[in-house]
C-alpha atoms as a PDB file:
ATOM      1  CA  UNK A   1     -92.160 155.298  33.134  1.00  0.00           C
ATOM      2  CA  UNK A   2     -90.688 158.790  32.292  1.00  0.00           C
ATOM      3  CA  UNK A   3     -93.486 161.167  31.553  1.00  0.00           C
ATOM      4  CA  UNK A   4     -93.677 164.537  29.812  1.00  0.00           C
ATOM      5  CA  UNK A   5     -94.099 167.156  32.596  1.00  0.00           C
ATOM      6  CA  UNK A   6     -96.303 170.303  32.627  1.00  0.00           C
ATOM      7  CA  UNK A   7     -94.109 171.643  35.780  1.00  0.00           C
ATOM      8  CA  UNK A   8     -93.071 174.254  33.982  1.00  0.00           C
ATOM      9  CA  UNK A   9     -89.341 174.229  35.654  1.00  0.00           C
ATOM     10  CA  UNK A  10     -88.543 170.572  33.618  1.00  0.00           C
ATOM     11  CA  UNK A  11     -89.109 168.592  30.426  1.00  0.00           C
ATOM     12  CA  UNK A  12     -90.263 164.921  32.026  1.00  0.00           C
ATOM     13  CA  UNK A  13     -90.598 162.883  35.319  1.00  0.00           C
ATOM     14  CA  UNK A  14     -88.320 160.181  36.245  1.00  0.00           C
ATOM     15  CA  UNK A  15     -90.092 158.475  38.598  1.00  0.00           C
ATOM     16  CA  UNK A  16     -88.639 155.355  39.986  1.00  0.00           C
ATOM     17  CA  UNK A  17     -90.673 154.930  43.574  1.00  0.00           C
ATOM     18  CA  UNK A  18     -93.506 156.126  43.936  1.00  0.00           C
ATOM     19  CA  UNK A  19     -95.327 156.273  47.302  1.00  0.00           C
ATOM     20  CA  UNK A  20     -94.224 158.325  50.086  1.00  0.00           C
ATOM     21  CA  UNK A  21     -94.704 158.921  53.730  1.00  0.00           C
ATOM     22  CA  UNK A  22     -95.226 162.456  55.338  1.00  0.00           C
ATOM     23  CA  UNK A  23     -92.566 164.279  57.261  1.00  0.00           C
ATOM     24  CA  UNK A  24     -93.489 167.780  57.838  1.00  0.00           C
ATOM     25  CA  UNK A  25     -96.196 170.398  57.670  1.00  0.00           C
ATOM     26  CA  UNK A  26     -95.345 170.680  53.238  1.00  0.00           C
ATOM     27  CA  UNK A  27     -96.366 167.166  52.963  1.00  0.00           C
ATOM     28  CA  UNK A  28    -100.108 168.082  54.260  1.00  0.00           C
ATOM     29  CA  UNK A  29    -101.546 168.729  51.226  1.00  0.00           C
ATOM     30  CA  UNK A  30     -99.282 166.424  48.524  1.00  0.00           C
ATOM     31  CA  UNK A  31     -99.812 166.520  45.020  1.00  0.00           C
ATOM     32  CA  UNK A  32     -98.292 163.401  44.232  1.00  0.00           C
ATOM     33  CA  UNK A  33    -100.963 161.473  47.020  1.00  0.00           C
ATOM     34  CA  UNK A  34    -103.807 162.643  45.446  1.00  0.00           C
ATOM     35  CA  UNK A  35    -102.386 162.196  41.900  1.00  0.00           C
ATOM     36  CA  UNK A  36    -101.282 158.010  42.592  1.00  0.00           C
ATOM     37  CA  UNK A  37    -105.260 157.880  44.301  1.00  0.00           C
ATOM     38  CA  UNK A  38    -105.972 158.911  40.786  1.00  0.00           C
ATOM     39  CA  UNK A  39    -103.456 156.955  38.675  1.00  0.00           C
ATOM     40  CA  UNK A  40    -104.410 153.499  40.826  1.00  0.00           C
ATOM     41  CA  UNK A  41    -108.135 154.051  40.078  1.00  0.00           C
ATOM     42  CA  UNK A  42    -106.952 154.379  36.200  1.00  0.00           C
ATOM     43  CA  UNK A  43    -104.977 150.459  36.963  1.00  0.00           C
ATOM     44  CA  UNK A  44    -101.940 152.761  35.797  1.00  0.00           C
ATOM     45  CA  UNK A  45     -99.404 149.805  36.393  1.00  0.00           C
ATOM     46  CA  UNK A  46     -97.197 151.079  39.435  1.00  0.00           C
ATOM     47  CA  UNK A  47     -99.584 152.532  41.411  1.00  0.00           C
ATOM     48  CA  UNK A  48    -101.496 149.417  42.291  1.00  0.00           C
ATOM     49  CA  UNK A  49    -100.192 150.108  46.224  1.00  0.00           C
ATOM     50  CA  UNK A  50    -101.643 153.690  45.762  1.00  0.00           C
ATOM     51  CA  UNK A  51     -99.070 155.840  47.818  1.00  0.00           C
ATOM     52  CA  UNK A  52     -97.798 153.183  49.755  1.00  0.00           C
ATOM     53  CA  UNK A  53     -93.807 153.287  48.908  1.00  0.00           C
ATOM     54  CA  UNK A  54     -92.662 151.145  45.806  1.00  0.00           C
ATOM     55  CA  UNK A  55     -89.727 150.858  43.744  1.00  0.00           C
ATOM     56  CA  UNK A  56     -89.847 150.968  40.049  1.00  0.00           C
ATOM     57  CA  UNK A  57     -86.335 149.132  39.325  1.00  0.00           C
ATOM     58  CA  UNK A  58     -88.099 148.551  35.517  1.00  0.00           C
ATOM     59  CA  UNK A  59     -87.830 152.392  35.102  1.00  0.00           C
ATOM     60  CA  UNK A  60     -83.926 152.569  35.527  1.00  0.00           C
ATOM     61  CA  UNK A  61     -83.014 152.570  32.177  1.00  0.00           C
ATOM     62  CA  UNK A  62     -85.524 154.591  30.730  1.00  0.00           C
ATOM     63  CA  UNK A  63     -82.926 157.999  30.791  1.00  0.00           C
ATOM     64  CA  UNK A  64     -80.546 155.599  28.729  1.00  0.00           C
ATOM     65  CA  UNK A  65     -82.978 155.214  25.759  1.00  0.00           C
ATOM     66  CA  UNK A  66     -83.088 158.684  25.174  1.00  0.00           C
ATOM     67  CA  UNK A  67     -80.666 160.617  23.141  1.00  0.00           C
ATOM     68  CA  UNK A  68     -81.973 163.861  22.979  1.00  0.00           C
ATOM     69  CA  UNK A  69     -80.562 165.727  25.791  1.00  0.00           C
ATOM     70  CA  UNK A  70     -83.395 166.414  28.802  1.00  0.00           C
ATOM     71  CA  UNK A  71     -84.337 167.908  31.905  1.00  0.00           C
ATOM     72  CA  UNK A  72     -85.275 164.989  34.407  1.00  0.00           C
ATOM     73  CA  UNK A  73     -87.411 165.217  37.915  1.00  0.00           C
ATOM     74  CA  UNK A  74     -86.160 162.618  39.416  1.00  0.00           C
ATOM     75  CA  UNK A  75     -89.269 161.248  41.596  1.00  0.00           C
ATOM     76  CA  UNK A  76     -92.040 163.874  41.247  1.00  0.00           C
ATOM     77  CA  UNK A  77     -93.937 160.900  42.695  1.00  0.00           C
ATOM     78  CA  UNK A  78     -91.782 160.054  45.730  1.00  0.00           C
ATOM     79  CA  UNK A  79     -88.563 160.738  47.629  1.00  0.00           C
ATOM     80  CA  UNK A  80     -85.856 159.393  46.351  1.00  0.00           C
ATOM     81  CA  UNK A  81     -84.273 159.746  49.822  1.00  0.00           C
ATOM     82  CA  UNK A  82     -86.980 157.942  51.758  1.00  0.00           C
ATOM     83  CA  UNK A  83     -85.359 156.183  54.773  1.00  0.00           C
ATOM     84  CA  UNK A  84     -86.958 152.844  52.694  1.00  0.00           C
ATOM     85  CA  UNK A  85     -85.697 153.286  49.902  1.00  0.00           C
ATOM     86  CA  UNK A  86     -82.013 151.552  50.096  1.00  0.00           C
ATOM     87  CA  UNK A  87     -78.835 153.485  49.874  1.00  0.00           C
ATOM     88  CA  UNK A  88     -77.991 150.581  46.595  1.00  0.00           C
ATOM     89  CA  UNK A  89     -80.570 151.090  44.772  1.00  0.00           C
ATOM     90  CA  UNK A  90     -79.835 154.932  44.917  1.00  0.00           C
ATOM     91  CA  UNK A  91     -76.947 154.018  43.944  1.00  0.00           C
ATOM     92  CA  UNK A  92     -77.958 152.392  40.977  1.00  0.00           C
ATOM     93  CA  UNK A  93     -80.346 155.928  40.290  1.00  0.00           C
ATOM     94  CA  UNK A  94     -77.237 157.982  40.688  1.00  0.00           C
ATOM     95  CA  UNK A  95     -75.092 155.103  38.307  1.00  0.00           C
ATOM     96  CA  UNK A  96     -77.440 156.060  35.829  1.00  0.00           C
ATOM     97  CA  UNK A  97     -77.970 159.351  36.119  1.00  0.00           C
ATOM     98  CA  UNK A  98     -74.136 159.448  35.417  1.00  0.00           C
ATOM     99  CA  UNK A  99     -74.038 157.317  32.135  1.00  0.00           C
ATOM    100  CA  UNK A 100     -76.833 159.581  31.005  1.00  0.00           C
ATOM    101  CA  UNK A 101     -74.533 162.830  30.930  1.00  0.00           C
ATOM    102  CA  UNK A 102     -76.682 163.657  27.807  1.00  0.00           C
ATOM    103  CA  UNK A 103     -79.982 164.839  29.916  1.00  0.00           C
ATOM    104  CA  UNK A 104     -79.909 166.921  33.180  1.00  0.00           C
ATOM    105  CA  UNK A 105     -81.343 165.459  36.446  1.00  0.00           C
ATOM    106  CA  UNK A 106     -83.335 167.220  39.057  1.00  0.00           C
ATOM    107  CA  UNK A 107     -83.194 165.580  42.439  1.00  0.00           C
ATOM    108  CA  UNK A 108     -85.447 167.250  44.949  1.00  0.00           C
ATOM    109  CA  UNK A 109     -85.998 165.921  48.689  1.00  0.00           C
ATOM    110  CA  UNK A 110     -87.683 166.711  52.210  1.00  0.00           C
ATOM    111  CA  UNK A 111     -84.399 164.394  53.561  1.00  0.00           C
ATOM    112  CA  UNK A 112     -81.686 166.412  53.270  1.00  0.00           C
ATOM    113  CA  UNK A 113     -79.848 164.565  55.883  1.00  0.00           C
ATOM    114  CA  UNK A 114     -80.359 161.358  54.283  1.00  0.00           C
ATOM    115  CA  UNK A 115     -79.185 163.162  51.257  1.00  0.00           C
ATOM    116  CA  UNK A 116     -76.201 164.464  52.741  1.00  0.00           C
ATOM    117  CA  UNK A 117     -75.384 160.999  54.327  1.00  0.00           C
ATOM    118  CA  UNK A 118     -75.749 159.277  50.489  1.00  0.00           C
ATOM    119  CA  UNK A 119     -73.686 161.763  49.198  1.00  0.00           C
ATOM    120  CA  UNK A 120     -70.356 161.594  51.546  1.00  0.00           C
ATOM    121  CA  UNK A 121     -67.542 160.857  49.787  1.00  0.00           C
ATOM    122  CA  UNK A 122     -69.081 159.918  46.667  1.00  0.00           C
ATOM    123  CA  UNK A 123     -68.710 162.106  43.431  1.00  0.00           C
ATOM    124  CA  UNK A 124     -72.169 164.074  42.257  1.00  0.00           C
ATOM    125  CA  UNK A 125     -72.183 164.307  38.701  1.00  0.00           C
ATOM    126  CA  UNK A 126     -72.199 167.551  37.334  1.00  0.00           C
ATOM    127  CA  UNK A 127     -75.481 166.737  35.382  1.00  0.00           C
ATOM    128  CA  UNK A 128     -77.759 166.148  38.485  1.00  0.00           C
ATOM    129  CA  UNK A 129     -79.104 169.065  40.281  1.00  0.00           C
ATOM    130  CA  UNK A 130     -79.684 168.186  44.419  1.00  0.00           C
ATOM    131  CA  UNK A 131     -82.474 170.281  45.935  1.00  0.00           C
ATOM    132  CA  UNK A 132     -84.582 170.528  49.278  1.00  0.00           C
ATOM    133  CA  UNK A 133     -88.153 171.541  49.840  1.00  0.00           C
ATOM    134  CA  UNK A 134     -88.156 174.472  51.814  1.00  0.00           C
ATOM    135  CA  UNK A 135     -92.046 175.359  53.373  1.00  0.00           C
ATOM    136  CA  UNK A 136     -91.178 177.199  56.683  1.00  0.00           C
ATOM    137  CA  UNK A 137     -87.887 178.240  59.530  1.00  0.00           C
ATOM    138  CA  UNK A 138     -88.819 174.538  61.387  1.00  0.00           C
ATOM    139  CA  UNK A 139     -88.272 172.310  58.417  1.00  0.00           C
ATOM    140  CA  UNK A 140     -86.939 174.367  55.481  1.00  0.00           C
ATOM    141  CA  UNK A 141     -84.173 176.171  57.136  1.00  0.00           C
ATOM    142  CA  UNK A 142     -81.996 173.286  58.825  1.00  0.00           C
ATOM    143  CA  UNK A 143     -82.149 171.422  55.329  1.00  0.00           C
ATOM    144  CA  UNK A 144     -81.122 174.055  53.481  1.00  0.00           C
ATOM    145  CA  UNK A 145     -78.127 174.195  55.710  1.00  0.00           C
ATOM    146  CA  UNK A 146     -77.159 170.589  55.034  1.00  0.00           C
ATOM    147  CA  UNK A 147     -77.815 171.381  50.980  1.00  0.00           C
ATOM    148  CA  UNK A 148     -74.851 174.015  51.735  1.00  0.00           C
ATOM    149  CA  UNK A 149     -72.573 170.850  52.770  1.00  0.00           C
ATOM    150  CA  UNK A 150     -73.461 168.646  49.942  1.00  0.00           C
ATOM    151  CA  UNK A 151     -70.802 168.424  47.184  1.00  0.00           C
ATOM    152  CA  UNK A 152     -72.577 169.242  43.958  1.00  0.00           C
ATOM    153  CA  UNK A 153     -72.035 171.343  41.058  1.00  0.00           C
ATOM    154  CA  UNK A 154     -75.943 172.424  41.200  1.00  0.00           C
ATOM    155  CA  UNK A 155     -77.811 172.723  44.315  1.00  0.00           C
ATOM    156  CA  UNK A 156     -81.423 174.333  44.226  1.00  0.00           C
ATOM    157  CA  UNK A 157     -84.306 175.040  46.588  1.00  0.00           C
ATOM    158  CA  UNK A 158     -87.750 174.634  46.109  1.00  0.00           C
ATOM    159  CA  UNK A 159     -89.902 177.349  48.015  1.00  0.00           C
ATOM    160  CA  UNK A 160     -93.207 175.665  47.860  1.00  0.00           C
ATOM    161  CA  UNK A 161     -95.441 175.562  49.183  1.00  0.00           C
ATOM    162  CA  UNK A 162     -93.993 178.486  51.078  1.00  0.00           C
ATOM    163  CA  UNK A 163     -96.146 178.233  54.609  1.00  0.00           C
ATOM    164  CA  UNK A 164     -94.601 181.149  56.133  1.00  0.00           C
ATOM    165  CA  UNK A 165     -92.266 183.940  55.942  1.00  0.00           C
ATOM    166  CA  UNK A 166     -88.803 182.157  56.691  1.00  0.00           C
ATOM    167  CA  UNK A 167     -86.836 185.664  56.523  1.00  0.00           C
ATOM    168  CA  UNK A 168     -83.818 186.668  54.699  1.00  0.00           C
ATOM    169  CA  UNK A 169     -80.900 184.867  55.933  1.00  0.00           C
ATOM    170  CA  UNK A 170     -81.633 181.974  53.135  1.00  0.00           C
END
């Protein structure tokens, strides 16, 4: 179910897992937890696992219905990138994400390797954005290094929540 976002840095939400698992000191206090804790009280149909990891394969299509041309988080409820979630089905995502050319896709991730790794060799369209969560030098830093290696027209970072100074050499 694509939603109508009030992050102000996109139009809707794209999310097709939701769930996650956390990696690093930026997952401690997760919006996205404590919003599916919410959404599963509600019965909001995909959340029944709470934040337990779950694929939304019912979602895919949802970019194709629309024609008027719009900014996408891919995932504002997951990782996209999660070591569960199988390199086919993010395939699929990406397949979309493609035939959509209309709308603009942000793809944001705490797996920058696994990232990196999906991304080898295969074409990026120009209409989806690939970012990393950066929150401090330990975690932040080394993935935005691999962002530098990934092949894509747009590459972003996302500096929050910023946990520490991580100096100037970004």
């Amino acid at each position: 179910m694509s939603t109508y976002s009030r992050i102000e840095w996109t139009e809707q939400t794209w999310n097709l897992t939701v769930g996650c698992t956390k990696i690093s000191p930026g997952c401690k206090h997760c919006y996205a937890e404590a919003m599916a804790r919410r959404l599963q009280a509600m019965g909001l149909k995909g959340y029944e696992n709470g934040f337990r990891l779950n694929l939304m394969p019912e979602r895919l299509s949802e970019p194709l219905e629309r024609r008027k041309p719009t900014v996408y988080f891919v995932n504002s409820m997951s990782d996209l990138f999660h070591e569960r979630v199988p390199f086919e089905y993010i395939a699929r995502v990406f397949d979309v994400m493609k035939q959509a050319h209309q709308h603009t896709f942000q793809v944001l991730t705490k797996r920058a390797v696994r990232m990196a790794t999906f991304c080898k060799g295969q074409e990026v369209p120009p209409n989806v954005w690939l970012g990393v969560s950066v929150e401090n030098k330990r975690h932040g830093l080394p993935r935005i290094d691999v962002l530098r290696k990934v092949d894509a027209t747009i590459r972003f970072l996302s500096v929050e929540p910023l946990l520490e100074d991580v100096g100037d050499k970004i």
